[in-house]
PDB file of N, CA and C in Angstrom:
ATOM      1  N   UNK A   1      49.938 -11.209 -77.582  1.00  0.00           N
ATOM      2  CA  UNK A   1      49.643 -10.233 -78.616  1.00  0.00           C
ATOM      3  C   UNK A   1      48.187 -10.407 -79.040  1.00  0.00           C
ATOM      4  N   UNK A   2      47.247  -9.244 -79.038  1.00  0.00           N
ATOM      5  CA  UNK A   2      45.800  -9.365 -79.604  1.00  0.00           C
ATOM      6  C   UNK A   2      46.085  -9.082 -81.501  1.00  0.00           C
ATOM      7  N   UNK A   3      47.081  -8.272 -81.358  1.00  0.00           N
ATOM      8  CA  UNK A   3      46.624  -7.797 -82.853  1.00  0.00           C
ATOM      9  C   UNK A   3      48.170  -7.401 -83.494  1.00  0.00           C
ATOM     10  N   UNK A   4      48.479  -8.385 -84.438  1.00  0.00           N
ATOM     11  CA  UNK A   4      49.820  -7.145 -84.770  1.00  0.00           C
ATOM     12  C   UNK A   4      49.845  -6.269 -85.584  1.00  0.00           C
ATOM     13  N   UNK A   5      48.513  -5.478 -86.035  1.00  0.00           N
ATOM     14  CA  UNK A   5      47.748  -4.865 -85.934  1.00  0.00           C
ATOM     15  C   UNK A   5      48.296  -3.781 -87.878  1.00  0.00           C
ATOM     16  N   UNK A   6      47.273  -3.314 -88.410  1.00  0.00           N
ATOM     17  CA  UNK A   6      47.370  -2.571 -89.236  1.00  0.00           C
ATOM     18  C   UNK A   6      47.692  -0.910 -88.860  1.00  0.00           C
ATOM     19  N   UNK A   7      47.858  -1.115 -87.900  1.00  0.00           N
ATOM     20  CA  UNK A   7      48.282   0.445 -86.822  1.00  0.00           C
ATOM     21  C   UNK A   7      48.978  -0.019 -85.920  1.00  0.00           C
ATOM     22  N   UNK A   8      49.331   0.431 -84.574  1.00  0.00           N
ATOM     23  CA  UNK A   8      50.061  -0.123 -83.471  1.00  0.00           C
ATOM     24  C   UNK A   8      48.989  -1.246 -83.420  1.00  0.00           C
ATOM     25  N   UNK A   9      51.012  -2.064 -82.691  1.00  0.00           N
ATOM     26  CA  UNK A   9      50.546  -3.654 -82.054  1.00  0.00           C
ATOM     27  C   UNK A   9      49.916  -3.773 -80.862  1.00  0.00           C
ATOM     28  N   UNK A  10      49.255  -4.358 -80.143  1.00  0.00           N
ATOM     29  CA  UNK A  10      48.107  -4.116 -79.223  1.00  0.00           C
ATOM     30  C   UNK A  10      48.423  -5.701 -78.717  1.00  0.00           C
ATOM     31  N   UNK A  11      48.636  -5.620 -76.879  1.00  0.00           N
ATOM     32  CA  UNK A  11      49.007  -6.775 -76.517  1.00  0.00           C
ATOM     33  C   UNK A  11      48.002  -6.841 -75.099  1.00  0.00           C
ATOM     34  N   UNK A  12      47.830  -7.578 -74.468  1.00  0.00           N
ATOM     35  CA  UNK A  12      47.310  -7.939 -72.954  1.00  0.00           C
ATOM     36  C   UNK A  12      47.853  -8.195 -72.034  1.00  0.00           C
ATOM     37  N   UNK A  13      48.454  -7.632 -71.053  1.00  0.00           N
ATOM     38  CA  UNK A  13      48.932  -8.020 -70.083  1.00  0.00           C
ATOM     39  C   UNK A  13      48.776  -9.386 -69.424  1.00  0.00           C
ATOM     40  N   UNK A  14      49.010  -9.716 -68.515  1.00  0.00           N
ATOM     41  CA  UNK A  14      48.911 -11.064 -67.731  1.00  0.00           C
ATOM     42  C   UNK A  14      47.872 -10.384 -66.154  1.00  0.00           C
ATOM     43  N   UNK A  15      47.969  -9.416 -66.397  1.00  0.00           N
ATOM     44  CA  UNK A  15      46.695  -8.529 -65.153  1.00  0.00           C
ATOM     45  C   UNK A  15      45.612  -7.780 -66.073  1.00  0.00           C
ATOM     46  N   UNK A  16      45.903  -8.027 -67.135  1.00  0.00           N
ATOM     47  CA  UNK A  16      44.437  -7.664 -67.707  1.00  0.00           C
ATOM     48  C   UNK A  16      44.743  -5.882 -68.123  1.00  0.00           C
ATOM     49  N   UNK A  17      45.515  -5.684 -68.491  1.00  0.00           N
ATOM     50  CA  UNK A  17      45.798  -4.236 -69.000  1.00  0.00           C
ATOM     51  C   UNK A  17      45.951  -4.152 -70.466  1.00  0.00           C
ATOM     52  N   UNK A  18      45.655  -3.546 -71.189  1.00  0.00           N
ATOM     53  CA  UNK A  18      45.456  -3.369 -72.797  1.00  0.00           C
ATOM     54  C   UNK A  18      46.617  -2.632 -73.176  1.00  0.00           C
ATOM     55  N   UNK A  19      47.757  -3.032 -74.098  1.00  0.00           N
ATOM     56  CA  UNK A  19      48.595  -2.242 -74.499  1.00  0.00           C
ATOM     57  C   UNK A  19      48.826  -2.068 -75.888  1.00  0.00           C
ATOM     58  N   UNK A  20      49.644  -0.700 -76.544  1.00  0.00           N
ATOM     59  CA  UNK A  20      49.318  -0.415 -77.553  1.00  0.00           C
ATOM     60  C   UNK A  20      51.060   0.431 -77.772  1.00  0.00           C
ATOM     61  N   UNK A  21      51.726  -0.780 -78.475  1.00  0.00           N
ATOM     62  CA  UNK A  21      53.216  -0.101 -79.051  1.00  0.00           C
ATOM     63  C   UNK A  21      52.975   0.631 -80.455  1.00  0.00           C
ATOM     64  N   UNK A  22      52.788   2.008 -79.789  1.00  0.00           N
ATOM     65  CA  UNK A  22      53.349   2.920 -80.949  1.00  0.00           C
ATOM     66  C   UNK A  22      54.606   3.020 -81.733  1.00  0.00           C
ATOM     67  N   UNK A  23      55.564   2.521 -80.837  1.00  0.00           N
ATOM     68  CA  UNK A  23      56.727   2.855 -81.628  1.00  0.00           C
ATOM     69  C   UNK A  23      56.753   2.187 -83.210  1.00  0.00           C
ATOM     70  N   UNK A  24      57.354   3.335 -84.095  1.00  0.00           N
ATOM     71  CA  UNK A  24      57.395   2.915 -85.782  1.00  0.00           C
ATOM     72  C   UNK A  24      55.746   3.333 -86.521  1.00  0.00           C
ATOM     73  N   UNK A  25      54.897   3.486 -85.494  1.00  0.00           N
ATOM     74  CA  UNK A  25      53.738   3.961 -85.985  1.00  0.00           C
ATOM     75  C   UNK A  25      53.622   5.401 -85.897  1.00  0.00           C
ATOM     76  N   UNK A  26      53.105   5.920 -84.967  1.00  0.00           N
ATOM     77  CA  UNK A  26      53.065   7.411 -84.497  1.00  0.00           C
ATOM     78  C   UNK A  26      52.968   8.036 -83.219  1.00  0.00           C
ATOM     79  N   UNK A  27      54.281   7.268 -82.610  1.00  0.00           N
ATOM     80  CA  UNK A  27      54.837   7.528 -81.385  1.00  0.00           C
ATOM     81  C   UNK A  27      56.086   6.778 -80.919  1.00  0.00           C
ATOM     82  N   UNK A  28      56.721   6.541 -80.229  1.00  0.00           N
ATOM     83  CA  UNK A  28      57.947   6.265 -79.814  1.00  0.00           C
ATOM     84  C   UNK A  28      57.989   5.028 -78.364  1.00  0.00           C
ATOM     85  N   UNK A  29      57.040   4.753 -77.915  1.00  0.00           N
ATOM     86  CA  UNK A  29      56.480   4.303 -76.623  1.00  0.00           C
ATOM     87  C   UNK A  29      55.096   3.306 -76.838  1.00  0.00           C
ATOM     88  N   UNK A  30      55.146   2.577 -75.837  1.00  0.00           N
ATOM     89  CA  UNK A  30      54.200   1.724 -75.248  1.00  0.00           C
ATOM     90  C   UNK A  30      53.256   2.009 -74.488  1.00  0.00           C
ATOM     91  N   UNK A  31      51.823   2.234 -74.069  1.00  0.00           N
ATOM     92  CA  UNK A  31      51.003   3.117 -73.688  1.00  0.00           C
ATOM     93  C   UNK A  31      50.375   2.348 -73.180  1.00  0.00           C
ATOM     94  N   UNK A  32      49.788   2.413 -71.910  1.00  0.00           N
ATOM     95  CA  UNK A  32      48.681   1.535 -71.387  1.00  0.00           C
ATOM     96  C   UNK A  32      46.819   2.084 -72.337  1.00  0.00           C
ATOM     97  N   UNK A  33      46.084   1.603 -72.527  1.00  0.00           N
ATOM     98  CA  UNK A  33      44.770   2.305 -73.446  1.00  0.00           C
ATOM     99  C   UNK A  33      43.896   1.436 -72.775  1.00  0.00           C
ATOM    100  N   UNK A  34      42.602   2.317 -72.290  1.00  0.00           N
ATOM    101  CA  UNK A  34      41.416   1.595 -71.998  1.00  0.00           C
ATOM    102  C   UNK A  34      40.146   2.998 -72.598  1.00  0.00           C
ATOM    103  N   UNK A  35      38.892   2.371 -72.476  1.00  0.00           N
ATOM    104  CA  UNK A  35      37.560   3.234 -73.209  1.00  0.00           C
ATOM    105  C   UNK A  35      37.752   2.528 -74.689  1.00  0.00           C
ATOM    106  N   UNK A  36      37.644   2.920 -75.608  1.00  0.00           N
ATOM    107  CA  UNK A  36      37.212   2.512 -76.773  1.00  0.00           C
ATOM    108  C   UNK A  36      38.401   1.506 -77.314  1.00  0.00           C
ATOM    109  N   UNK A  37      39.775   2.371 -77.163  1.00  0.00           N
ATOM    110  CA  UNK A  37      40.843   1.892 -77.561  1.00  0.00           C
ATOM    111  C   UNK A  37      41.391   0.218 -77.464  1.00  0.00           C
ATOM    112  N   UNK A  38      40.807  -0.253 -76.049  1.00  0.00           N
ATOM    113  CA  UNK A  38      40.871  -0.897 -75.574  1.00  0.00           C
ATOM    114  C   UNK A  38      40.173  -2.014 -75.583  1.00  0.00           C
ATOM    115  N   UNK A  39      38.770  -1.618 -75.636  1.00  0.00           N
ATOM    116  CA  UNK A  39      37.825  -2.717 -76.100  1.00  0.00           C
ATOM    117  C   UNK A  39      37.838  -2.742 -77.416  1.00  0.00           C
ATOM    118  N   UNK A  40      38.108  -2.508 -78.119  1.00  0.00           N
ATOM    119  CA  UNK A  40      38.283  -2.460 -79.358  1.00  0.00           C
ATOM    120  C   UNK A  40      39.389  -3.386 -79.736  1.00  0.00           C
ATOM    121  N   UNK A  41      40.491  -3.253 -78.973  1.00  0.00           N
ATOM    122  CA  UNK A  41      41.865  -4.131 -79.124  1.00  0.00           C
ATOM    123  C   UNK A  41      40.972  -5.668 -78.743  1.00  0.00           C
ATOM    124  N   UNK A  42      40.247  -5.663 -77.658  1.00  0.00           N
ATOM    125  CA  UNK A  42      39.789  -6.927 -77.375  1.00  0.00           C
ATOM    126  C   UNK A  42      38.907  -7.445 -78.530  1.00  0.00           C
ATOM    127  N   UNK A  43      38.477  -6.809 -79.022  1.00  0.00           N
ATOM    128  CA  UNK A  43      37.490  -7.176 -79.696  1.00  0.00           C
ATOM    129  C   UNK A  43      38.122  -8.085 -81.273  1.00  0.00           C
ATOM    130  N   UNK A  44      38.876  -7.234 -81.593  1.00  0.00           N
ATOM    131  CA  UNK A  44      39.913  -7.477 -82.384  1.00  0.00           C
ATOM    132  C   UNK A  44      40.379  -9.000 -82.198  1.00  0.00           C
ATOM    133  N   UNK A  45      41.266  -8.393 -81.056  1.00  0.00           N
ATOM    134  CA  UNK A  45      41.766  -9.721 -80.391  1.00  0.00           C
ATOM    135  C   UNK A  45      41.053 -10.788 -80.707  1.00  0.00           C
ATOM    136  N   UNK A  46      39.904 -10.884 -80.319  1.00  0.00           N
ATOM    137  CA  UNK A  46      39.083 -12.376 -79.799  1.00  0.00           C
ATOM    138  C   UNK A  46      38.853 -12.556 -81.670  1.00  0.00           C
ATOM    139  N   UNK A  47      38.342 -11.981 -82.419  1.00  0.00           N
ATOM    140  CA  UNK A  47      39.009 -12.252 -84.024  1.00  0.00           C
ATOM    141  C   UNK A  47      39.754 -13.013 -84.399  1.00  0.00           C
ATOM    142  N   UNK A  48      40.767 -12.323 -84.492  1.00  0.00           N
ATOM    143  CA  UNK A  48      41.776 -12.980 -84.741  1.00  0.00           C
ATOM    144  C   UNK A  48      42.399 -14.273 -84.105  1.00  0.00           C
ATOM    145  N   UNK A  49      42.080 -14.110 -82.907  1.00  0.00           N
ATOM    146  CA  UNK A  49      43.108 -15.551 -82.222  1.00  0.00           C
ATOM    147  C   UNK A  49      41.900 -16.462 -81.855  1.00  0.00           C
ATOM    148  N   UNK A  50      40.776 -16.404 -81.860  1.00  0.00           N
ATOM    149  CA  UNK A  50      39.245 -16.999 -82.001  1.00  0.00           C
ATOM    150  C   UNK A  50      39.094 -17.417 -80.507  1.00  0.00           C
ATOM    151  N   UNK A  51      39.702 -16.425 -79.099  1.00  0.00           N
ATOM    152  CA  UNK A  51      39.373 -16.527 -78.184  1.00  0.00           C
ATOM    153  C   UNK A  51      38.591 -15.734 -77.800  1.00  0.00           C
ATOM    154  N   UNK A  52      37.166 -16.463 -77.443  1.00  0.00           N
ATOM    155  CA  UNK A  52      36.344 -15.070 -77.474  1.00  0.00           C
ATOM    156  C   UNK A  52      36.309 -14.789 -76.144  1.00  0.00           C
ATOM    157  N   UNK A  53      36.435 -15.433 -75.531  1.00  0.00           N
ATOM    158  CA  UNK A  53      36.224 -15.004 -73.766  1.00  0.00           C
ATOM    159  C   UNK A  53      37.673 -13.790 -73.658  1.00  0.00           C
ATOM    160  N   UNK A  54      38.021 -13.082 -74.278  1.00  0.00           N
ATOM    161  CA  UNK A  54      38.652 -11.801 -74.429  1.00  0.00           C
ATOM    162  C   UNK A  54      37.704 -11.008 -74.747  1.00  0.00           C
ATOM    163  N   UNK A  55      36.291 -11.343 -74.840  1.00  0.00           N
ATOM    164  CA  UNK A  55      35.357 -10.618 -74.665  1.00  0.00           C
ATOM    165  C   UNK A  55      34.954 -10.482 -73.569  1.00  0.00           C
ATOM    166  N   UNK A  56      35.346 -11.235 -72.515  1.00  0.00           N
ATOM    167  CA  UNK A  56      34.452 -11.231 -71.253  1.00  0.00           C
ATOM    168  C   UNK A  56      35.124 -10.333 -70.260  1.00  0.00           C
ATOM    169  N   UNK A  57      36.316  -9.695 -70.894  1.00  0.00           N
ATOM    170  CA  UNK A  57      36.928  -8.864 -70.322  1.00  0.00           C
ATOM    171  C   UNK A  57      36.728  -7.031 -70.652  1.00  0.00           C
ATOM    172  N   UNK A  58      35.766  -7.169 -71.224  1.00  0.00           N
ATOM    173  CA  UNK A  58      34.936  -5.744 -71.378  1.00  0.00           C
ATOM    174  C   UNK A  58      34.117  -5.367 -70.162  1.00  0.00           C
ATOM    175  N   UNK A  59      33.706  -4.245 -69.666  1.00  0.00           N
ATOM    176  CA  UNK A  59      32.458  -4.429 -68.886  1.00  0.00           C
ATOM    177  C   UNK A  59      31.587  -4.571 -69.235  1.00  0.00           C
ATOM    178  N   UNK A  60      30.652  -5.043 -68.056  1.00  0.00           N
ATOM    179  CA  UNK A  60      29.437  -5.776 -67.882  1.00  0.00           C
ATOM    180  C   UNK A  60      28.325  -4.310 -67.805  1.00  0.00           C
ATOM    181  N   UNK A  61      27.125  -4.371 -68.709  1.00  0.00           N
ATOM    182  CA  UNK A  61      26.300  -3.239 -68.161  1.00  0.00           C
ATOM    183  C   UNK A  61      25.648  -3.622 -66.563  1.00  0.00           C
ATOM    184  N   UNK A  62      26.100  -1.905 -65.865  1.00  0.00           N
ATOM    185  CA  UNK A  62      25.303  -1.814 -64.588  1.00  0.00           C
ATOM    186  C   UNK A  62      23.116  -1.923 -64.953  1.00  0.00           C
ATOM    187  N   UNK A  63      22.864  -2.875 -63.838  1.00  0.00           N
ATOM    188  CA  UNK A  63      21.542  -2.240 -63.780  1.00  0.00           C
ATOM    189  C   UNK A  63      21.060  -1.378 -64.015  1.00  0.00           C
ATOM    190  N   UNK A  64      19.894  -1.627 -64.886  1.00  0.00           N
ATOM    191  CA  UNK A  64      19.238  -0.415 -65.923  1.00  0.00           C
ATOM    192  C   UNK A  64      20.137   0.557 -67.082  1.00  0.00           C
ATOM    193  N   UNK A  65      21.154   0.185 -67.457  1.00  0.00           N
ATOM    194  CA  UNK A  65      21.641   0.976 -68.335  1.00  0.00           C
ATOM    195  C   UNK A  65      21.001   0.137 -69.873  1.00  0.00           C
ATOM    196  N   UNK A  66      20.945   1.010 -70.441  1.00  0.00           N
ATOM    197  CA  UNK A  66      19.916   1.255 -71.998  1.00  0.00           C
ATOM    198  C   UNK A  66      21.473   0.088 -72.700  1.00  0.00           C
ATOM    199  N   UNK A  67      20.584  -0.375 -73.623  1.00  0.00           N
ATOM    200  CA  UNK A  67      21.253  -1.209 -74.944  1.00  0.00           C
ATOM    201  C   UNK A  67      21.798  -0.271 -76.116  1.00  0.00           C
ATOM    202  N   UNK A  68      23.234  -0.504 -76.275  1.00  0.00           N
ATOM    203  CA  UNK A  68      23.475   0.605 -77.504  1.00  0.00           C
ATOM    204  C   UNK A  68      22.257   0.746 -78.690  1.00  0.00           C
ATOM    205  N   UNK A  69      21.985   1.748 -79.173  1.00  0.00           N
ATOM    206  CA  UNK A  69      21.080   1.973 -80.211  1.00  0.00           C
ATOM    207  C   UNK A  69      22.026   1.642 -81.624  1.00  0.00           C
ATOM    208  N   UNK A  70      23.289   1.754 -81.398  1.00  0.00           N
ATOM    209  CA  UNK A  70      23.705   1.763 -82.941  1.00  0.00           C
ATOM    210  C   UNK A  70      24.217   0.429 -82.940  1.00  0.00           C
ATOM    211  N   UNK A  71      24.766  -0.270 -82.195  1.00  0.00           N
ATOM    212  CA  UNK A  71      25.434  -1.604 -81.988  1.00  0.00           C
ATOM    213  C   UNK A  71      24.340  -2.607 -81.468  1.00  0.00           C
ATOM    214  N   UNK A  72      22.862  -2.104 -81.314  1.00  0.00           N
ATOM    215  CA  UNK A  72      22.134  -3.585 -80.407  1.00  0.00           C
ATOM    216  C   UNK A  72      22.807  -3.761 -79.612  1.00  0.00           C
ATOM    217  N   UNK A  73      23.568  -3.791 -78.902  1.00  0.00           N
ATOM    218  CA  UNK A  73      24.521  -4.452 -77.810  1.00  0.00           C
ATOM    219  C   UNK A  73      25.509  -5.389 -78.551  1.00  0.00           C
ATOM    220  N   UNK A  74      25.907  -5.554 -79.596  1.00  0.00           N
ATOM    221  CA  UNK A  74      26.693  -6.156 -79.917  1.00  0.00           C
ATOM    222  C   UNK A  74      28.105  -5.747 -80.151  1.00  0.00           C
ATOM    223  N   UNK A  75      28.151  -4.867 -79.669  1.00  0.00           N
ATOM    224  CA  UNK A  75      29.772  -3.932 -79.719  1.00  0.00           C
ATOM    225  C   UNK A  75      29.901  -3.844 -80.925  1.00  0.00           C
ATOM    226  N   UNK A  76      29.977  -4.339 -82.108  1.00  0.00           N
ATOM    227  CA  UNK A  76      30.350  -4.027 -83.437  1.00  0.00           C
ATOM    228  C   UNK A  76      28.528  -3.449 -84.433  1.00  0.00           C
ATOM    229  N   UNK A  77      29.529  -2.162 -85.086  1.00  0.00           N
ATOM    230  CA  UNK A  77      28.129  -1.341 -85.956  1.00  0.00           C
ATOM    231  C   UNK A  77      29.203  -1.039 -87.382  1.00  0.00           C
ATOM    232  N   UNK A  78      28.091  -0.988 -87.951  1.00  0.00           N
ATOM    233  CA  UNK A  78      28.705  -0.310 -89.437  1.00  0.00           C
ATOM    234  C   UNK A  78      28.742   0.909 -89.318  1.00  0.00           C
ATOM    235  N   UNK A  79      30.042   1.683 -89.627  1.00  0.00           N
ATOM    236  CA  UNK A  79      30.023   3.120 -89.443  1.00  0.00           C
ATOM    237  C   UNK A  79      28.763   3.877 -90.159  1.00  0.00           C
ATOM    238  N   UNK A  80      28.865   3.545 -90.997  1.00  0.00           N
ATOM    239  CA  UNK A  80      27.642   4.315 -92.186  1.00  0.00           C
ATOM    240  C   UNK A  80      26.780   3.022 -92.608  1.00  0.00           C
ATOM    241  N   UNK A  81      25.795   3.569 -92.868  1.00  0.00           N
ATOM    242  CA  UNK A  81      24.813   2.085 -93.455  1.00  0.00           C
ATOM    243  C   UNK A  81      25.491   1.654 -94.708  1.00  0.00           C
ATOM    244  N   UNK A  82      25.167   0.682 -94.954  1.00  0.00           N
ATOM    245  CA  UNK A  82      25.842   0.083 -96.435  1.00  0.00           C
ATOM    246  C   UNK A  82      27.740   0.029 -96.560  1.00  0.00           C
ATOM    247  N   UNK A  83      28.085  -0.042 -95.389  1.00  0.00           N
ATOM    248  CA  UNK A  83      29.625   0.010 -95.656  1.00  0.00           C
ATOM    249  C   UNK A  83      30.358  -1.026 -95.397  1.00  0.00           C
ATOM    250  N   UNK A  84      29.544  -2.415 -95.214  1.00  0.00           N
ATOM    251  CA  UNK A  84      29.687  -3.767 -95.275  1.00  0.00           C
ATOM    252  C   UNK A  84      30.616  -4.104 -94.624  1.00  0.00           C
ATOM    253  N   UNK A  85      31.396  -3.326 -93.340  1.00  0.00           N
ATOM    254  CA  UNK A  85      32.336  -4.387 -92.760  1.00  0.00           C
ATOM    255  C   UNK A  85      31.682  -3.580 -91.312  1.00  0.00           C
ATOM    256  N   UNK A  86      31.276  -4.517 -90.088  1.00  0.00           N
ATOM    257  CA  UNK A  86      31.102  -3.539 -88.890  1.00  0.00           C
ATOM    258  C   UNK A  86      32.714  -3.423 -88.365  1.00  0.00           C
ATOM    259  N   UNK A  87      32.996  -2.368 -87.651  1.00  0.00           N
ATOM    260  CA  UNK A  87      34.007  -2.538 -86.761  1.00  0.00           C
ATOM    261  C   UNK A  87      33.421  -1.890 -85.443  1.00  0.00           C
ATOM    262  N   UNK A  88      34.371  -1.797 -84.281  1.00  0.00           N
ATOM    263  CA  UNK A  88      34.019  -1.669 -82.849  1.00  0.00           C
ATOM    264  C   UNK A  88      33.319  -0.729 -82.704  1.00  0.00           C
ATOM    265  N   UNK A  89      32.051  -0.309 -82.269  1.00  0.00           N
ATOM    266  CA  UNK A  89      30.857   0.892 -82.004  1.00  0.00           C
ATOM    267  C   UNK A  89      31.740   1.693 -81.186  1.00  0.00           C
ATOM    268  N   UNK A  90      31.806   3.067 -81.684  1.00  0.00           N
ATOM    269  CA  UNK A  90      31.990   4.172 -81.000  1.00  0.00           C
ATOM    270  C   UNK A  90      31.410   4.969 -80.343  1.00  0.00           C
ATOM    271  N   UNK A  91      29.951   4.767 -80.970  1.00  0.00           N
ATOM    272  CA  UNK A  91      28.981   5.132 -79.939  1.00  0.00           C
ATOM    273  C   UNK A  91      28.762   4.458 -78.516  1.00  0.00           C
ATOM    274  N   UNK A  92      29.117   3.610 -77.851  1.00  0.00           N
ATOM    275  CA  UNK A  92      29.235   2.939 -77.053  1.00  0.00           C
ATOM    276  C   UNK A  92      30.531   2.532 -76.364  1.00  0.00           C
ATOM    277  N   UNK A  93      31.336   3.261 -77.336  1.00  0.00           N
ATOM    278  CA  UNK A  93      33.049   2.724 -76.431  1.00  0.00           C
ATOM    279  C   UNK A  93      33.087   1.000 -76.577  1.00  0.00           C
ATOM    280  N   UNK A  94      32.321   0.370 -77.691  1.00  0.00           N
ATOM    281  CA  UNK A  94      32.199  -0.958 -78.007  1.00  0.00           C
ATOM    282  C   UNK A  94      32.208  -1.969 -76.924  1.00  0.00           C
ATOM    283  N   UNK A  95      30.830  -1.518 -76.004  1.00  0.00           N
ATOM    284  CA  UNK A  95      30.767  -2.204 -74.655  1.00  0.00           C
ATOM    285  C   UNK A  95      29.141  -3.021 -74.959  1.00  0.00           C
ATOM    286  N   UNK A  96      28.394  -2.315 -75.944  1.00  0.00           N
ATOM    287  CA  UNK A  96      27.155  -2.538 -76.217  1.00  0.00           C
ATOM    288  C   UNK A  96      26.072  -2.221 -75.081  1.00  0.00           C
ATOM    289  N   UNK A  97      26.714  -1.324 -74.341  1.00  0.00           N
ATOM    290  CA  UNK A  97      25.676  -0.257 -73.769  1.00  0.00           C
ATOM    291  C   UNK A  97      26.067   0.769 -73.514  1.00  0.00           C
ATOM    292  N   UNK A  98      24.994   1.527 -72.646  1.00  0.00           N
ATOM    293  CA  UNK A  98      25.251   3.192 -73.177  1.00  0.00           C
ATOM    294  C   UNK A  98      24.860   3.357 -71.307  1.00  0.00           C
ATOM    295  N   UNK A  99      25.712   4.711 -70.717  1.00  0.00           N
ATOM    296  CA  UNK A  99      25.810   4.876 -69.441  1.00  0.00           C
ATOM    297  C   UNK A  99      24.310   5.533 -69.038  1.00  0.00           C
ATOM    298  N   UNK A 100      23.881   5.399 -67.666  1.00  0.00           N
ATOM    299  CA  UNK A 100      22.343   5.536 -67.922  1.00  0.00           C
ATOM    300  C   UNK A 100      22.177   6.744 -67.190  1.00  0.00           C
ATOM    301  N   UNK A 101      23.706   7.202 -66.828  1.00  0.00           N
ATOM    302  CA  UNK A 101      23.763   8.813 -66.141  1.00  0.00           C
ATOM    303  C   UNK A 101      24.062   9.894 -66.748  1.00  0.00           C
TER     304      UNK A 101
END
């Protein structure tokens, strides 16, 4: 389990797949989630259970792709300035870079 989460519970496979039980939240089912959803669960994850190499399971930027502008590359941004908690950059799909195509 990464997160038992303030929304659906969000777990990791044993092959590295990101999952996300809706059921009792706002859906009925277990969903595989990757792009934001996903790194985001990791991100979470490595939080809470203080394993951070659940970070190392994000991708890696390809050669020459640009550094997020809103995250520095750090996957986590403050939505709005002054809103004192960062959570996972959406501008970036919380990978801390940005695609260079």
């Amino acid at each position: 389990m990464l997160d038992p989460g303030m929304g659906p519970m969000t777990y990791l496979t044993s092959d590295g797949r990101v999952l996300e039980d809706l059921r009792g939240w706002d859906g009925d089912e277990i969903v595989e989630v990757d792009g934001l959803h996903a790194h985001s669960a990791l991100i979470v994850g490595a939080r809470k259970t203080g394993i951070v190499e659940l970070l190392e399971l994000i991708p890696q930027p390809p050669p020459g792709s640009p550094i997020c502008s809103k995250c520095n590359g750090k996957r986590v941004a403050e939505p709005a300035p002054g809103f004192g908690i960062e959570l996972p950059c959406n501008e970036c799909d919380a990978r801390g870079w940005i695609d260079a195509g």
